[in-house]
PDB file of N, CA and C in Angstrom:
ATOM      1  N   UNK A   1     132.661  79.366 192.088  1.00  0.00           N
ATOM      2  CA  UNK A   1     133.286  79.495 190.803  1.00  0.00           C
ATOM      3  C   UNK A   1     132.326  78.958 189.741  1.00  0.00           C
ATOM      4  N   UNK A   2     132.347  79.309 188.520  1.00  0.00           N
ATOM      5  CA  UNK A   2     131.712  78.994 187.524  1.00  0.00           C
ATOM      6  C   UNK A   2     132.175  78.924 186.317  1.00  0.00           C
ATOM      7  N   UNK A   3     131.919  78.014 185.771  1.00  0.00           N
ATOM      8  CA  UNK A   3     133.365  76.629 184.494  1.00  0.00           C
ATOM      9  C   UNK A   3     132.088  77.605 182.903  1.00  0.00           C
ATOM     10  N   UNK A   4     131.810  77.943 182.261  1.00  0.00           N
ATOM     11  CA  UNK A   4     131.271  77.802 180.880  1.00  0.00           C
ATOM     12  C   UNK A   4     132.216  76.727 180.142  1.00  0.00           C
ATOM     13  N   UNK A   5     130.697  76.133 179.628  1.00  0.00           N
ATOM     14  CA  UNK A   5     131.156  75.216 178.696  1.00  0.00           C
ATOM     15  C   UNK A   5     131.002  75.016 177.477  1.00  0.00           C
ATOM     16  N   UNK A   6     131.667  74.658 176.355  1.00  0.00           N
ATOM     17  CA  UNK A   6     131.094  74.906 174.834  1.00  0.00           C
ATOM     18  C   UNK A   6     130.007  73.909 174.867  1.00  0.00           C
ATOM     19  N   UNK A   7     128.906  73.772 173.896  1.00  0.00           N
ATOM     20  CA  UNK A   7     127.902  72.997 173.854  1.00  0.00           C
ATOM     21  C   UNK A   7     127.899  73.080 172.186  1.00  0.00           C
ATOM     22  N   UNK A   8     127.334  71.983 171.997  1.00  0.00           N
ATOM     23  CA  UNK A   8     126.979  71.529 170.424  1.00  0.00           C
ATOM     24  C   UNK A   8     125.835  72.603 170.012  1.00  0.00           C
ATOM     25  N   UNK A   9     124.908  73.604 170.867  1.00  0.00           N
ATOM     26  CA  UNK A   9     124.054  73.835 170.578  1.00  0.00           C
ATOM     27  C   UNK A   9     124.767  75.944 170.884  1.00  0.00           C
ATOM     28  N   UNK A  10     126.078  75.745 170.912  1.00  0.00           N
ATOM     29  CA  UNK A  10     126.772  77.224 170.955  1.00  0.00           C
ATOM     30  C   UNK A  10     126.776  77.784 169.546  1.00  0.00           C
ATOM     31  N   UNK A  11     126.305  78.795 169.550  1.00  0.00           N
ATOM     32  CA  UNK A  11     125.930  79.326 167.782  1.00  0.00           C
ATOM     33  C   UNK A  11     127.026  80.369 167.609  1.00  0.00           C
ATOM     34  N   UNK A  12     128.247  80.510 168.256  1.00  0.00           N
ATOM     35  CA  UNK A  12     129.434  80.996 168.411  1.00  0.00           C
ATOM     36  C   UNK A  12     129.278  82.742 168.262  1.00  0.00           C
ATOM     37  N   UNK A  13     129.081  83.057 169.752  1.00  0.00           N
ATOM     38  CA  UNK A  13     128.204  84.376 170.275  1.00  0.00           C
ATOM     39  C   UNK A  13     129.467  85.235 169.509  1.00  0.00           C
ATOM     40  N   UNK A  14     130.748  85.433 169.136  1.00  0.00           N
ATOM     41  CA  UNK A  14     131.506  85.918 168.409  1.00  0.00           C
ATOM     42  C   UNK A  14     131.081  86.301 166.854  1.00  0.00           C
ATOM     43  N   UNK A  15     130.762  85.708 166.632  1.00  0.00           N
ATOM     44  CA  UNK A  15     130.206  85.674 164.982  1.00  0.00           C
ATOM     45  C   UNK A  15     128.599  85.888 164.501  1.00  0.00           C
ATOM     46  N   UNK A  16     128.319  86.623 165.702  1.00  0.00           N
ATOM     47  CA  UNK A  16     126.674  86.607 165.370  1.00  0.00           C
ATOM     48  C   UNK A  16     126.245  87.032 164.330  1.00  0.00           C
ATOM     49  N   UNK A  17     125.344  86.619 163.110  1.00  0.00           N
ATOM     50  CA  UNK A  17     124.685  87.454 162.093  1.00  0.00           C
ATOM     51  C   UNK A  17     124.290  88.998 163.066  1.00  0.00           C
ATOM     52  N   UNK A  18     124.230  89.645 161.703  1.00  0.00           N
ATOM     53  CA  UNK A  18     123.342  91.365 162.295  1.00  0.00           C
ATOM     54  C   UNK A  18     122.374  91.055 161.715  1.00  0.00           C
ATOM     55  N   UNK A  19     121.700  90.224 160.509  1.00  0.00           N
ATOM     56  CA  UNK A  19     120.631  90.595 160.129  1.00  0.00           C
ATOM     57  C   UNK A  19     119.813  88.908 159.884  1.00  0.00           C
ATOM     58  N   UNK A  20     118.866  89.223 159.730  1.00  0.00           N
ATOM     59  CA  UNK A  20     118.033  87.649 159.437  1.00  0.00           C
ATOM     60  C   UNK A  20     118.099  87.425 158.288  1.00  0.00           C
ATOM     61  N   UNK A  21     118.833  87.887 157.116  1.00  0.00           N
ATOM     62  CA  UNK A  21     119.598  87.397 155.907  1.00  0.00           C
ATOM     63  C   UNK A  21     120.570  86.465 156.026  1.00  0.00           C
ATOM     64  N   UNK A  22     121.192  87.447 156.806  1.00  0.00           N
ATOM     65  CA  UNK A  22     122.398  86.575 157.201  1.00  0.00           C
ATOM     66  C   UNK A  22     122.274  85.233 158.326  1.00  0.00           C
ATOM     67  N   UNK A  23     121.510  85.612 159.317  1.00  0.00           N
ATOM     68  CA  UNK A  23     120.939  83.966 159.919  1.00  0.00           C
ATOM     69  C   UNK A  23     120.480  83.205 159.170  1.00  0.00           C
ATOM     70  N   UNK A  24     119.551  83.485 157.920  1.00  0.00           N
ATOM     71  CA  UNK A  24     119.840  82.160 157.115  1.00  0.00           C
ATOM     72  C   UNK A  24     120.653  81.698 155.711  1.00  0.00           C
ATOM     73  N   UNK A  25     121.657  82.656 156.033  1.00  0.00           N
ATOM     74  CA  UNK A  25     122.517  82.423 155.342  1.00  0.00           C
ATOM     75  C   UNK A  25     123.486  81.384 155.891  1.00  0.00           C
ATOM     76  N   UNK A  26     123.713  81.318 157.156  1.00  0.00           N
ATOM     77  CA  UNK A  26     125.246  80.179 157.740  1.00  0.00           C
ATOM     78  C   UNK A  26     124.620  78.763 158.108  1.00  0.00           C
ATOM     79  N   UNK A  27     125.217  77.889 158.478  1.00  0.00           N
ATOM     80  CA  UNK A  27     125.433  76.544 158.690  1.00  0.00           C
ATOM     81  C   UNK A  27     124.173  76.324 159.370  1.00  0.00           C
ATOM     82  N   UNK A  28     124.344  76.979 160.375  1.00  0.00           N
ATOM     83  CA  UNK A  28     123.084  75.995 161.616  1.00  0.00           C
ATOM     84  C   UNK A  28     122.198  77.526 161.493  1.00  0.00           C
ATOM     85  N   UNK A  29     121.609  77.933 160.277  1.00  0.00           N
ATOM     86  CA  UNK A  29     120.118  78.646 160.120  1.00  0.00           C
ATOM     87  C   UNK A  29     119.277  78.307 160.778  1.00  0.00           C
ATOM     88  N   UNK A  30     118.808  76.772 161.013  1.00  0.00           N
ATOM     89  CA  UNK A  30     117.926  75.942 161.791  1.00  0.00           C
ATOM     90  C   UNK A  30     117.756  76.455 163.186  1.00  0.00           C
ATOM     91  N   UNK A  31     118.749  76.545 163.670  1.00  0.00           N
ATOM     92  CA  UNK A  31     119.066  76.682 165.357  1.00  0.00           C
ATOM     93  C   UNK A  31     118.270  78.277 165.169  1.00  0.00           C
ATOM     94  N   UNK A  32     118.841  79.188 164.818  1.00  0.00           N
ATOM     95  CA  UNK A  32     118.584  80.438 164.055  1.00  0.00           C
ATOM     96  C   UNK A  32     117.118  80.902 164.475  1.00  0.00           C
ATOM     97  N   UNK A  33     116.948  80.198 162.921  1.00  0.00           N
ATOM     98  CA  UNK A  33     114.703  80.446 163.295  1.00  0.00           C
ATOM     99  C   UNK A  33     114.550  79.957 164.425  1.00  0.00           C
ATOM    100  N   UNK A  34     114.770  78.812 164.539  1.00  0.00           N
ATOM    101  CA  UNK A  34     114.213  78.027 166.385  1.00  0.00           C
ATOM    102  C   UNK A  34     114.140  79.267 167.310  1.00  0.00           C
ATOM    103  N   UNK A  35     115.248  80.012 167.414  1.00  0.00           N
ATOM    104  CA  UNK A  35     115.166  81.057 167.776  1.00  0.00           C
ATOM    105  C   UNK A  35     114.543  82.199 168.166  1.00  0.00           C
ATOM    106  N   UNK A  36     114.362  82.785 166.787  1.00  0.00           N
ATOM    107  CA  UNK A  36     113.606  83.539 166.647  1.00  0.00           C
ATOM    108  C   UNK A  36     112.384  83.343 166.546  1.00  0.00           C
ATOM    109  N   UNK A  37     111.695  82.169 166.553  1.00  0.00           N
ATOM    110  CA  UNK A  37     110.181  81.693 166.777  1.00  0.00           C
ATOM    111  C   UNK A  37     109.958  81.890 168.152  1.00  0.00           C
ATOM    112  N   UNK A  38     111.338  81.177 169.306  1.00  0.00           N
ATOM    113  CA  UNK A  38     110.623  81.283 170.324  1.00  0.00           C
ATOM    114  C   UNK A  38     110.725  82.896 170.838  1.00  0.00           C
ATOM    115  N   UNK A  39     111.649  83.426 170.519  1.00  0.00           N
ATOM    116  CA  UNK A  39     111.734  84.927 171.012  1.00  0.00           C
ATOM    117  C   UNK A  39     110.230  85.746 170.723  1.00  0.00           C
ATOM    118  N   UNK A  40     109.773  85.422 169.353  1.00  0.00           N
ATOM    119  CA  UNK A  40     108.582  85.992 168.795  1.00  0.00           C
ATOM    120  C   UNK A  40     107.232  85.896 169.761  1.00  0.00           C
ATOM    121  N   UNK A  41     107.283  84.401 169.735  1.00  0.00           N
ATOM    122  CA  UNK A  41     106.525  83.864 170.509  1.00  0.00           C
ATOM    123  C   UNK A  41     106.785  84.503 172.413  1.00  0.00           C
ATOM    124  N   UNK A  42     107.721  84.582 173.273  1.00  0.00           N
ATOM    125  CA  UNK A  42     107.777  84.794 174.303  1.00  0.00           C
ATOM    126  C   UNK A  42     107.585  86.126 174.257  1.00  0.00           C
ATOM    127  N   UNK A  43     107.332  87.334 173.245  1.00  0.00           N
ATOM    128  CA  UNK A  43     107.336  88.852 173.263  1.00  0.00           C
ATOM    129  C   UNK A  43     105.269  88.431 173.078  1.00  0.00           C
ATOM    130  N   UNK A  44     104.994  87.624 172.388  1.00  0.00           N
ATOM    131  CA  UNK A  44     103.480  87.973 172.175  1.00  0.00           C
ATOM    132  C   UNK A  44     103.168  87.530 173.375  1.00  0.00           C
ATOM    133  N   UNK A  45     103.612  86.655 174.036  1.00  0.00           N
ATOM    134  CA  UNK A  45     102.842  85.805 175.159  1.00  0.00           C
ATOM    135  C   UNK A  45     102.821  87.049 176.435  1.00  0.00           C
ATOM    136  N   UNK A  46     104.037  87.720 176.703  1.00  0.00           N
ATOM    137  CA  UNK A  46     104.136  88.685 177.413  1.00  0.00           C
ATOM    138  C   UNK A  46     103.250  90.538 177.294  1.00  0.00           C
ATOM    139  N   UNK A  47     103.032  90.035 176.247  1.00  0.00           N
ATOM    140  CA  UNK A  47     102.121  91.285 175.311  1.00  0.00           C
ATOM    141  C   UNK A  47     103.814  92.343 175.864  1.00  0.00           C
ATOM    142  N   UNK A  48     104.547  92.571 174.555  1.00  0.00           N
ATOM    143  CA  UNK A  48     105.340  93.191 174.873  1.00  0.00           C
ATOM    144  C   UNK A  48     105.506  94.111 173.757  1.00  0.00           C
ATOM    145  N   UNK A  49     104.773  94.274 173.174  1.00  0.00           N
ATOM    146  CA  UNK A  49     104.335  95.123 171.761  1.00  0.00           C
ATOM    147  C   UNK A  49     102.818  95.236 170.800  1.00  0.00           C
ATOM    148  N   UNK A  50     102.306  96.029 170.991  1.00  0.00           N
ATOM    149  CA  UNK A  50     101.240  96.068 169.684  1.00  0.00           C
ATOM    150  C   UNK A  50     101.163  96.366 168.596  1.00  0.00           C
ATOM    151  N   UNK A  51     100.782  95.473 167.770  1.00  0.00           N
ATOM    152  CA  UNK A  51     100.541  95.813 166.062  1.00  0.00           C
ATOM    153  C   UNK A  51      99.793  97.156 166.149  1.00  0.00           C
ATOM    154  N   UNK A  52     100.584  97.771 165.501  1.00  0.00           N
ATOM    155  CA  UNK A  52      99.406  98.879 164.943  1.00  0.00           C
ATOM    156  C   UNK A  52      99.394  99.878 163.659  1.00  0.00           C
ATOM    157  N   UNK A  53      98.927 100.644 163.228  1.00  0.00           N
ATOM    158  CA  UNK A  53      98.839 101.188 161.682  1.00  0.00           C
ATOM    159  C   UNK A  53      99.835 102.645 161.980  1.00  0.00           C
ATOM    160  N   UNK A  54     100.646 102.944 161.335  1.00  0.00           N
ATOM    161  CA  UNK A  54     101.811 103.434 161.618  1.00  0.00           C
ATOM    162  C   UNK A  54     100.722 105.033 161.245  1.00  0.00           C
ATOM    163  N   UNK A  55     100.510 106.398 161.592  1.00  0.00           N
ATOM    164  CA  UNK A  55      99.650 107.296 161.650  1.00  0.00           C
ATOM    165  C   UNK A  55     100.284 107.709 159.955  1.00  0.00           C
ATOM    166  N   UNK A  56      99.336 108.823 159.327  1.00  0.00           N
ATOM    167  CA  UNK A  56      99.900 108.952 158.454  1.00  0.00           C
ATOM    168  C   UNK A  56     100.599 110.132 158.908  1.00  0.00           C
ATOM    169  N   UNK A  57     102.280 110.617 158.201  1.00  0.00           N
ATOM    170  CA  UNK A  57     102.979 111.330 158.341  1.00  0.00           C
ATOM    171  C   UNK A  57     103.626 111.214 159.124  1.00  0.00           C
ATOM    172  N   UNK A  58     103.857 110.014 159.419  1.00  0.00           N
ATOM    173  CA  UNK A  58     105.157 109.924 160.858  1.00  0.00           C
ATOM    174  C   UNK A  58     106.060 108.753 159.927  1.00  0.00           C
ATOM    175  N   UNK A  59     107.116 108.795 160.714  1.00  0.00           N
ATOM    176  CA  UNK A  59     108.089 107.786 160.111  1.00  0.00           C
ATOM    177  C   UNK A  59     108.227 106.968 160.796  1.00  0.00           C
ATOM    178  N   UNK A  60     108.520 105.418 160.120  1.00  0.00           N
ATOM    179  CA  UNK A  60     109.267 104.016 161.449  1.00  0.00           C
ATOM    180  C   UNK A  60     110.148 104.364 162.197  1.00  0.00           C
ATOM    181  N   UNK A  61     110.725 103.322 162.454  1.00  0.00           N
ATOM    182  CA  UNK A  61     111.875 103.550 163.451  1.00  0.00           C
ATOM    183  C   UNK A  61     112.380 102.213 163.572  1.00  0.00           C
ATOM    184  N   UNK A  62     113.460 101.999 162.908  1.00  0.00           N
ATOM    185  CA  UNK A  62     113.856 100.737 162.625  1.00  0.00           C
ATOM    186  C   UNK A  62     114.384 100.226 163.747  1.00  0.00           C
ATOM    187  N   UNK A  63     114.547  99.177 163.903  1.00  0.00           N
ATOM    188  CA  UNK A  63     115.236  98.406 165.015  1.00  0.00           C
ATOM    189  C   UNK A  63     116.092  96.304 164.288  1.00  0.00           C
ATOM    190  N   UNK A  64     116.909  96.338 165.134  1.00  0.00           N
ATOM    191  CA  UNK A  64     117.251  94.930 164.466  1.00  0.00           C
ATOM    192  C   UNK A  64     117.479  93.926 165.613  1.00  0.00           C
TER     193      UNK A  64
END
């Protein structure tokens, strides 16, 4: 069996921002970036994307 437990460090997975406006828009922003630094950081370390110059005549492709 397995108990979940609330933790001081629960960023209340119900209420998630959609956008990084809005992560630093609420209370614990802090926790937030922490976040998203290490996510940033664990995608470069893994090489899980390359920078590159978007060709001319093609379009992005957004993602969030």
């Amino acid at each position: 069996m397995v108990y979940l437990q609330e933790s001081e460090n629960d960023l209340n997975i119900d209420k998630d921002p959609i956008s990084f406006s809005e992560a630093m828009n609420v209370d614990n922003s802090n926790k937030w970036l922490d976040d998203i630094k290490y996510e940033l950081k664990s995608m470069a370390q893994n090489c899980v994307w390359d920078l590159v110059k978007l060709p001319e005549g093609c379009k992005r492709v957004d993602c969030k």
